[in-house]
C-alpha atoms as a PDB file:
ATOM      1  CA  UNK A   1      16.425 -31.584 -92.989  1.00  0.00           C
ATOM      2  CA  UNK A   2      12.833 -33.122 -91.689  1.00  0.00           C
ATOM      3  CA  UNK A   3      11.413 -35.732 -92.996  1.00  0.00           C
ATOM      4  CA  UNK A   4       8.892 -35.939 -89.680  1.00  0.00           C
ATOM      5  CA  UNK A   5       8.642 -35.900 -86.004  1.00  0.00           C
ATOM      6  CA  UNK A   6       6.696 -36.932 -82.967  1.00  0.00           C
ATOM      7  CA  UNK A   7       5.456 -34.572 -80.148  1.00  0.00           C
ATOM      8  CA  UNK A   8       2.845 -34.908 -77.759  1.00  0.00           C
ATOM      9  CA  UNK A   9       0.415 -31.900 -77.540  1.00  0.00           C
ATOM     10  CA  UNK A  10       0.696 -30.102 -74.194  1.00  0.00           C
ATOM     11  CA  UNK A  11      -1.909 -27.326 -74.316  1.00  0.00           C
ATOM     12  CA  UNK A  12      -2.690 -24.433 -76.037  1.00  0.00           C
ATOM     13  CA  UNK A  13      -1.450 -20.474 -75.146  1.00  0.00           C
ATOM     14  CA  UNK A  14      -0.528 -17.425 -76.595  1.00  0.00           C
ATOM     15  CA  UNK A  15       2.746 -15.402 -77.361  1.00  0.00           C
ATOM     16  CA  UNK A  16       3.015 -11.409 -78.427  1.00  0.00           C
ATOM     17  CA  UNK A  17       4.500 -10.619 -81.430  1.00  0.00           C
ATOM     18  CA  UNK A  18       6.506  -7.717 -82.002  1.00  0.00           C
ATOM     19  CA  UNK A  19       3.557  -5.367 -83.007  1.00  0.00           C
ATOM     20  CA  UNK A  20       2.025  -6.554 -79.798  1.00  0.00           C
ATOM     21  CA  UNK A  21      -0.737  -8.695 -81.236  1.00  0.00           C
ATOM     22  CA  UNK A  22      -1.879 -11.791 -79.671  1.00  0.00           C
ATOM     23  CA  UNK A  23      -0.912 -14.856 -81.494  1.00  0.00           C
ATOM     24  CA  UNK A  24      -2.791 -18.346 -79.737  1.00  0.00           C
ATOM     25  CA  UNK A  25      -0.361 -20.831 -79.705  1.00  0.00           C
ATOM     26  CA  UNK A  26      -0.094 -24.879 -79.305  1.00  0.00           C
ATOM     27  CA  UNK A  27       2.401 -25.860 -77.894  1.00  0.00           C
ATOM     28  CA  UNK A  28       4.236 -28.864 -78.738  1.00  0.00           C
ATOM     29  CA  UNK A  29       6.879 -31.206 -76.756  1.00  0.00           C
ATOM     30  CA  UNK A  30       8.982 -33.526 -78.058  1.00  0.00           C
ATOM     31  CA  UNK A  31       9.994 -36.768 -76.022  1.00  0.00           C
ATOM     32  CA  UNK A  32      12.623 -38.787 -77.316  1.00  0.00           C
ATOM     33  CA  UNK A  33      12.809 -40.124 -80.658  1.00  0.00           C
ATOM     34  CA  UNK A  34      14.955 -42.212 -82.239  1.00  0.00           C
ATOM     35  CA  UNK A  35      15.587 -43.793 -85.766  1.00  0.00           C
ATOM     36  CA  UNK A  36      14.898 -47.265 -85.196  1.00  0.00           C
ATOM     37  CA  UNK A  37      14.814 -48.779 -89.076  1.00  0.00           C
ATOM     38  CA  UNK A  38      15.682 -47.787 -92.231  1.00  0.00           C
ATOM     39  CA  UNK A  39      13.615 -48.374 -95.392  1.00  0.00           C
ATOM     40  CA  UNK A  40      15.336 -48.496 -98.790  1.00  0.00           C
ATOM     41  CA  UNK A  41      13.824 -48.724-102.035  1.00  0.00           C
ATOM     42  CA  UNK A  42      16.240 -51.497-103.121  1.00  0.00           C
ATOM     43  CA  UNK A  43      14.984 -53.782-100.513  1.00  0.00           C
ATOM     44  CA  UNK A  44      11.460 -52.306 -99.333  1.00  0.00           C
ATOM     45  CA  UNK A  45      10.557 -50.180-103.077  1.00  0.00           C
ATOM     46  CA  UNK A  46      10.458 -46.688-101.082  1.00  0.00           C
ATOM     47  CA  UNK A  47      12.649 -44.757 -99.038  1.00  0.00           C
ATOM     48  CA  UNK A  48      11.709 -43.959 -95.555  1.00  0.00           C
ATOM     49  CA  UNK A  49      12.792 -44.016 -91.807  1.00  0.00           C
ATOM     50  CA  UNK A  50      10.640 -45.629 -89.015  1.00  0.00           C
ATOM     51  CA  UNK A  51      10.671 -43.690 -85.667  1.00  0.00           C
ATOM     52  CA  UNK A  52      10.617 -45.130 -82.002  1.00  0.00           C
ATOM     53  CA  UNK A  53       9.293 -42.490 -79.678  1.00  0.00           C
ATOM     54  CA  UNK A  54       8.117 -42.429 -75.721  1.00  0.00           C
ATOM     55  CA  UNK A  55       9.054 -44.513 -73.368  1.00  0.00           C
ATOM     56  CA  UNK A  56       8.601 -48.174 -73.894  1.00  0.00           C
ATOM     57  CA  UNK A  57       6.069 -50.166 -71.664  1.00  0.00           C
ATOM     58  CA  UNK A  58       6.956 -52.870 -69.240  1.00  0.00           C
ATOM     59  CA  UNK A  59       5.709 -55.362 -71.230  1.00  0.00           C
ATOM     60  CA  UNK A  60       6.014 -55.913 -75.103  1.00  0.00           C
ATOM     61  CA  UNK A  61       4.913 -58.839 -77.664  1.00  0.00           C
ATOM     62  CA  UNK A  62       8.097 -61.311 -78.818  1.00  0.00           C
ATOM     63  CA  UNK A  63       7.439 -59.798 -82.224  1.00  0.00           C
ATOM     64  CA  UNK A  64       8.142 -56.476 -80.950  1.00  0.00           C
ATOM     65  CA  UNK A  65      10.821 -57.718 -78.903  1.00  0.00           C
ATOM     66  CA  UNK A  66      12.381 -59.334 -82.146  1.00  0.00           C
ATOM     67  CA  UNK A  67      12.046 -56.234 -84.410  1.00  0.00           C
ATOM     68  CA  UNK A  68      14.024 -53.933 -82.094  1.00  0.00           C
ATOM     69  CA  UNK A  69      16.446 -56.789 -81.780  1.00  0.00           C
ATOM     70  CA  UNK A  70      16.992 -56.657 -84.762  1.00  0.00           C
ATOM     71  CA  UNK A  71      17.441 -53.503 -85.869  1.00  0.00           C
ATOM     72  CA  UNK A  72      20.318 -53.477 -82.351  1.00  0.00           C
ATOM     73  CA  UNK A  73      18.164 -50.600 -80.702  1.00  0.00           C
ATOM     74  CA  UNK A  74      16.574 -50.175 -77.488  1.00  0.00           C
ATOM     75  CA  UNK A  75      12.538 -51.000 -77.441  1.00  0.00           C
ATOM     76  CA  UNK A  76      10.371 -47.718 -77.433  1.00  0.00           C
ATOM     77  CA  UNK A  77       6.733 -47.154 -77.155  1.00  0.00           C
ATOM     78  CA  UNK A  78       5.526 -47.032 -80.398  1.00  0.00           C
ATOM     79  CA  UNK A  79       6.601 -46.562 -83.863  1.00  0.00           C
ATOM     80  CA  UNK A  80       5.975 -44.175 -86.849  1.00  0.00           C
ATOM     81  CA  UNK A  81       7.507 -44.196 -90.414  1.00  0.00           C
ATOM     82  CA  UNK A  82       7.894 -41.153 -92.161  1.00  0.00           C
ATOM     83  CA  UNK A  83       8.948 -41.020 -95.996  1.00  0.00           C
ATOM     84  CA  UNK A  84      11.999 -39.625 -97.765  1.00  0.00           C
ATOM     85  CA  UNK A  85      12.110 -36.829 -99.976  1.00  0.00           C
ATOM     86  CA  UNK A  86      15.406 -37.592-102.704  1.00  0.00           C
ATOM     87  CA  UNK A  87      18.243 -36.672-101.014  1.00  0.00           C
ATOM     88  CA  UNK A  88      17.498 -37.171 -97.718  1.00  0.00           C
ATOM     89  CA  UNK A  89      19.143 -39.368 -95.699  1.00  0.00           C
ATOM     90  CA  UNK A  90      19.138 -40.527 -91.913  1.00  0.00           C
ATOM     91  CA  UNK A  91      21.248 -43.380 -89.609  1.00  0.00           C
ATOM     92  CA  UNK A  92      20.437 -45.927 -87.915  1.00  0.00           C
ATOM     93  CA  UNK A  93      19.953 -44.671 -84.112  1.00  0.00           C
ATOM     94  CA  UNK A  94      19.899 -40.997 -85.003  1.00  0.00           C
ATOM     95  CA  UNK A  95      17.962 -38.970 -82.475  1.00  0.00           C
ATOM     96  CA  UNK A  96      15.269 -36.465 -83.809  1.00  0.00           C
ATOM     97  CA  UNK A  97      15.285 -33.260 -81.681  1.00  0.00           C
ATOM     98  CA  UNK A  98      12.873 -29.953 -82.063  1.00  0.00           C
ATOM     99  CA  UNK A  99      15.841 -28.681 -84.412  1.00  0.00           C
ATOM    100  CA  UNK A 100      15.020 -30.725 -86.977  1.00  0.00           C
ATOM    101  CA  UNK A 101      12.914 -27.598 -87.582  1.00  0.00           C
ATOM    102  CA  UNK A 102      13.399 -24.031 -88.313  1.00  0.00           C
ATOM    103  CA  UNK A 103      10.747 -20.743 -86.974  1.00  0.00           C
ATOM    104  CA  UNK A 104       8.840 -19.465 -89.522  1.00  0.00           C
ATOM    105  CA  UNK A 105       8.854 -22.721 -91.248  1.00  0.00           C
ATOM    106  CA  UNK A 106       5.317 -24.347 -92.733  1.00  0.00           C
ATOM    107  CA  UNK A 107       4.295 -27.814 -91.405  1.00  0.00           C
ATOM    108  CA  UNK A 108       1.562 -30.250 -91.487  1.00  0.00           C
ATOM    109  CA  UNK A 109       0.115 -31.469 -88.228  1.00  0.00           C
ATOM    110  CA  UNK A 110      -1.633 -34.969 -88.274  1.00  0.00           C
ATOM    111  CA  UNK A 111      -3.049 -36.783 -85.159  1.00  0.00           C
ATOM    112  CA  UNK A 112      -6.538 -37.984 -83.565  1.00  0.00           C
ATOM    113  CA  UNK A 113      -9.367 -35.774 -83.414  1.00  0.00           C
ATOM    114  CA  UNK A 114     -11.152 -35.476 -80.028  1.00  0.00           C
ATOM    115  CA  UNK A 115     -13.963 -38.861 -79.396  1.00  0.00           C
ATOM    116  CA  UNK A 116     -17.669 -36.980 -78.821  1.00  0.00           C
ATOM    117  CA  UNK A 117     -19.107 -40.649 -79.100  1.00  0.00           C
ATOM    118  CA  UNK A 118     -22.788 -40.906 -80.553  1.00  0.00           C
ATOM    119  CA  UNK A 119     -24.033 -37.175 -81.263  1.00  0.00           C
ATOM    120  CA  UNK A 120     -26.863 -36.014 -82.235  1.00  0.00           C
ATOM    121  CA  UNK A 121     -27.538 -33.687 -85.614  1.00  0.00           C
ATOM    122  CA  UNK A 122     -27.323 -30.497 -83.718  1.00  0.00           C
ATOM    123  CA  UNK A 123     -23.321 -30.956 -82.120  1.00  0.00           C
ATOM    124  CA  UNK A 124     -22.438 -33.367 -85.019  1.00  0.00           C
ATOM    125  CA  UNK A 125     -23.351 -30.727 -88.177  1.00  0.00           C
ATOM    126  CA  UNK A 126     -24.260 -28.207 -86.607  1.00  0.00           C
ATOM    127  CA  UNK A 127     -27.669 -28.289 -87.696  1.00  0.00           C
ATOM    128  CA  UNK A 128     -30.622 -25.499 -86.373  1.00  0.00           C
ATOM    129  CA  UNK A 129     -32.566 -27.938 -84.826  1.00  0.00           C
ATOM    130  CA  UNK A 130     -36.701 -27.667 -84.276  1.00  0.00           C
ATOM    131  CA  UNK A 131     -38.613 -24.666 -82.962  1.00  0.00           C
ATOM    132  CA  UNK A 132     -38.007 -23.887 -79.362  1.00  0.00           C
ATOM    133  CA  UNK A 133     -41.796 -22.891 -78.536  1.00  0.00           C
ATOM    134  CA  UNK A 134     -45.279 -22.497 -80.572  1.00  0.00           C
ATOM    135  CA  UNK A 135     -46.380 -26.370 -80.044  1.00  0.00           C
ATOM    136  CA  UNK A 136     -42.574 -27.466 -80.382  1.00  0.00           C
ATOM    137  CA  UNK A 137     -42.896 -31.230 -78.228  1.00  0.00           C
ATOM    138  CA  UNK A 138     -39.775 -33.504 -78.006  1.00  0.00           C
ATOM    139  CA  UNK A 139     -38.795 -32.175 -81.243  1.00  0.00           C
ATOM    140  CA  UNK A 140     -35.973 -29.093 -80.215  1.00  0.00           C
ATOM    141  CA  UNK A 141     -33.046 -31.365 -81.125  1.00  0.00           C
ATOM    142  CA  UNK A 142     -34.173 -33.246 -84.058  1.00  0.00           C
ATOM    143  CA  UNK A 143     -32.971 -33.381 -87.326  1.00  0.00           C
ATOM    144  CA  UNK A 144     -36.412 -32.980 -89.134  1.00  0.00           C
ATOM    145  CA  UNK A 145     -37.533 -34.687 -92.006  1.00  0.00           C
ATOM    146  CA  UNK A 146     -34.860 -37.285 -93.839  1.00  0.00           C
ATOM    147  CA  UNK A 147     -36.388 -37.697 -97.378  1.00  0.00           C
ATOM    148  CA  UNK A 148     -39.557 -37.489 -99.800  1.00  0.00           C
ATOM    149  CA  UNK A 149     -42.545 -39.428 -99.249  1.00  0.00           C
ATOM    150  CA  UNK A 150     -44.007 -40.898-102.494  1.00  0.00           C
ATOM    151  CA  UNK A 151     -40.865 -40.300-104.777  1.00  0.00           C
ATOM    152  CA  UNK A 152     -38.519 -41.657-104.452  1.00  0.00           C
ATOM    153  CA  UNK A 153     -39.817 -43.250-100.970  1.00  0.00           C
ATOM    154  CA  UNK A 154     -36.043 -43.925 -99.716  1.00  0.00           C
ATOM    155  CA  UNK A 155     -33.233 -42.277 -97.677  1.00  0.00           C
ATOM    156  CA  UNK A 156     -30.668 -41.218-100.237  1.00  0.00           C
ATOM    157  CA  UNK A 157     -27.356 -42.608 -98.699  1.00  0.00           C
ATOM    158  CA  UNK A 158     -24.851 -40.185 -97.385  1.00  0.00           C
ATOM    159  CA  UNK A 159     -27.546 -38.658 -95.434  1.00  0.00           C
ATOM    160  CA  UNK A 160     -26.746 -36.605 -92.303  1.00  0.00           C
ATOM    161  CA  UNK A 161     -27.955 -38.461 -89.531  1.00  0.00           C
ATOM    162  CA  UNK A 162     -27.180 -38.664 -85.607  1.00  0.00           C
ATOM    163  CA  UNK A 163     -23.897 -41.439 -85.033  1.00  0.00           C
ATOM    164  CA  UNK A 164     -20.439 -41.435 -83.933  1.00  0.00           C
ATOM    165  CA  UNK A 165     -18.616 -38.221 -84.191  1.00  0.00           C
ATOM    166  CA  UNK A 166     -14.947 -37.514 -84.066  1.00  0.00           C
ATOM    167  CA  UNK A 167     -12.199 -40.081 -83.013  1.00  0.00           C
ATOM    168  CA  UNK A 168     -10.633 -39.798 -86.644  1.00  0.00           C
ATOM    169  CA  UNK A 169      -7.414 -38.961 -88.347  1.00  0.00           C
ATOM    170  CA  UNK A 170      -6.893 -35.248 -89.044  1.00  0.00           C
ATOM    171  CA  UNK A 171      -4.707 -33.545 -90.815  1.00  0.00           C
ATOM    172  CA  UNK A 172      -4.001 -29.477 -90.150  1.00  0.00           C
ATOM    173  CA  UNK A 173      -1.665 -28.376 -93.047  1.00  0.00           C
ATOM    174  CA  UNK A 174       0.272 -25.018 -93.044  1.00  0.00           C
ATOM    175  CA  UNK A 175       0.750 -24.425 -89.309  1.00  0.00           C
ATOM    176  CA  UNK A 176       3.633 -21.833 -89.074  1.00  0.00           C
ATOM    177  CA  UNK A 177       6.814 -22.338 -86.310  1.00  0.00           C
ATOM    178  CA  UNK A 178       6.922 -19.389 -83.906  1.00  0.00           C
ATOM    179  CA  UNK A 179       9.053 -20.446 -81.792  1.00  0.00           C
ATOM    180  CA  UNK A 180      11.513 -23.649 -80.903  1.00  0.00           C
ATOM    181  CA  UNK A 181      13.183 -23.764 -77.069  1.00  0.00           C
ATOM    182  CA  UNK A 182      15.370 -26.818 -78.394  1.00  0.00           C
ATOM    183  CA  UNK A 183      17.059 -27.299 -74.533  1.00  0.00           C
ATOM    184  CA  UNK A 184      13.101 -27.542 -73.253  1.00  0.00           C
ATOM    185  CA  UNK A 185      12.252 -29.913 -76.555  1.00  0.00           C
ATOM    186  CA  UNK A 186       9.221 -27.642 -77.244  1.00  0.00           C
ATOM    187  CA  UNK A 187       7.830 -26.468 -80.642  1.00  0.00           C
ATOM    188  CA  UNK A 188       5.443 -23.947 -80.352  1.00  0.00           C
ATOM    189  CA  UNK A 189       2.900 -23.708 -83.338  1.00  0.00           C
ATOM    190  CA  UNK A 190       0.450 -21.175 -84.263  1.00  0.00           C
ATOM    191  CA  UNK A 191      -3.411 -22.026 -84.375  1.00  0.00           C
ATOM    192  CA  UNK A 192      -5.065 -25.361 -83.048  1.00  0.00           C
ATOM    193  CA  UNK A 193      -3.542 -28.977 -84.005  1.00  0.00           C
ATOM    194  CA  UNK A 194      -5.882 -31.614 -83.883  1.00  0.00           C
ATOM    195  CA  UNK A 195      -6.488 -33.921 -80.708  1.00  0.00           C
ATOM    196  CA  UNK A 196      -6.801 -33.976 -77.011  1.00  0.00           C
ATOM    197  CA  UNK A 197      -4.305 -32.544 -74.426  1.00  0.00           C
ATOM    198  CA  UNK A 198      -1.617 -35.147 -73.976  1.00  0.00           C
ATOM    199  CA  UNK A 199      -2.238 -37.104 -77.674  1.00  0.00           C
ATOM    200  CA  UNK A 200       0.599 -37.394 -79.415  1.00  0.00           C
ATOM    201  CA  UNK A 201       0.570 -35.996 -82.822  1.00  0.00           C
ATOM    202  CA  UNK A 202       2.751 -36.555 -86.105  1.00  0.00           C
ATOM    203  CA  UNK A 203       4.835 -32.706 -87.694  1.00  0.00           C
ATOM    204  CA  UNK A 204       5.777 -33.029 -91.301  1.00  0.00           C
ATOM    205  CA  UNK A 205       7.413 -30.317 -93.683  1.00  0.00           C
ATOM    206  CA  UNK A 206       3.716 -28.775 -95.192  1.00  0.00           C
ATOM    207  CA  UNK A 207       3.420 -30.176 -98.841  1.00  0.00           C
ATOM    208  CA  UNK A 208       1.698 -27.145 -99.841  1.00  0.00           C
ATOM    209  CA  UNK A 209       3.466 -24.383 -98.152  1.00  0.00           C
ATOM    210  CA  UNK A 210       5.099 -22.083 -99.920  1.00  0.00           C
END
């Protein structure tokens, strides 16, 4: 029974499946995680467990301190809650391992998208851009014209424009398990989660998997 898990993306690869096709691979690694608090709907009005994963950093705020006090755990590096489907139950202190999870089983993948900063039109939406000859001057990356002249004489909101691109939540739903090496805590996932190599990203049973 999973209710959620924290892993930290390690890279991407590929495996060969049994026909010999290629299947590409991200593989997953899961540091230590630990239930930390419980949520009840009597006391909180919803069910869920908050998770304590990583290693915790030298130095942490009283109020952090406190909570973990608390709660009689050991302080971790940051925390994640994860809600409860009816029936499913956790402890306090129960450690969350890659077995949690089964092969062939459909999760959702949440986590940080890759920062590109301030992009243009071009890498942002993929726009064509202007003509690359025939008089074309300064003009090869721009986004053209943004609106009508007389009527309505305004920029309708919501227009595509050049500004800060990525750096945002993302959610990949129905990733298939192809593999779990539960002694090396890995999960390995087929196709592309989201974020950088490193970022740690959130694995939840897929809502709309079948």
């Amino acid at each position: 029974m999973a209710a959620g898990l924290v892993a930290r993306k390690a890279g991407m690869t590929q495996i060969f499946a049994e026909d010999g096709a290629a299947v590409p691979v991200t593989v997953l690694t899961v540091e230590p995680c630990r239930v930390v608090a419980l949520r009840t709907a009597e006391k909180d009005g919803y069910d869920a467990i908050q998770v304590g994963f990583g290693v915790a950093p030298r130095f942490q705020t009283r109020a952090v301190q406190g909570h973990y006090a608390k709660q009689g755990q050991d302080a971790m590096r940051s925390l994640k809650e994860f809600r409860l489907n009816k029936g499913e139950s956790f402890e306090l202190g129960q450690e969350l391992t890659a077995e949690m999870f089964s092969v062939g089983q459909k999760i959702d993948v949440s986590g940080t998208s890759k920062g590109h900063g301030f992009s243009g039109v071009m890498k942002r939406y993929d726009f064509g851009g202007g003509r690359a000859t025939h008089g074309a001057e300064k003009t090869h990356r721009q986004m053209g014209s943004t609106g009508q002249c007389q009527w309505p004489g305004r920029v309708f909101p919501g227009k595509k424009m050049p500004g800060h691109y990525g750096d945002v939540r993302i959610t990949t739903q129905n990733l298939t398990i192809v593999r779990i090496d539960a002694e090396a805590g890995r999960i390995l996932v087929k196709g592309a989660v989201p974020g950088a190599k490193t970022g740690y990203v959130e694995l939840r049973p897929a809502v709309k998997g079948a």
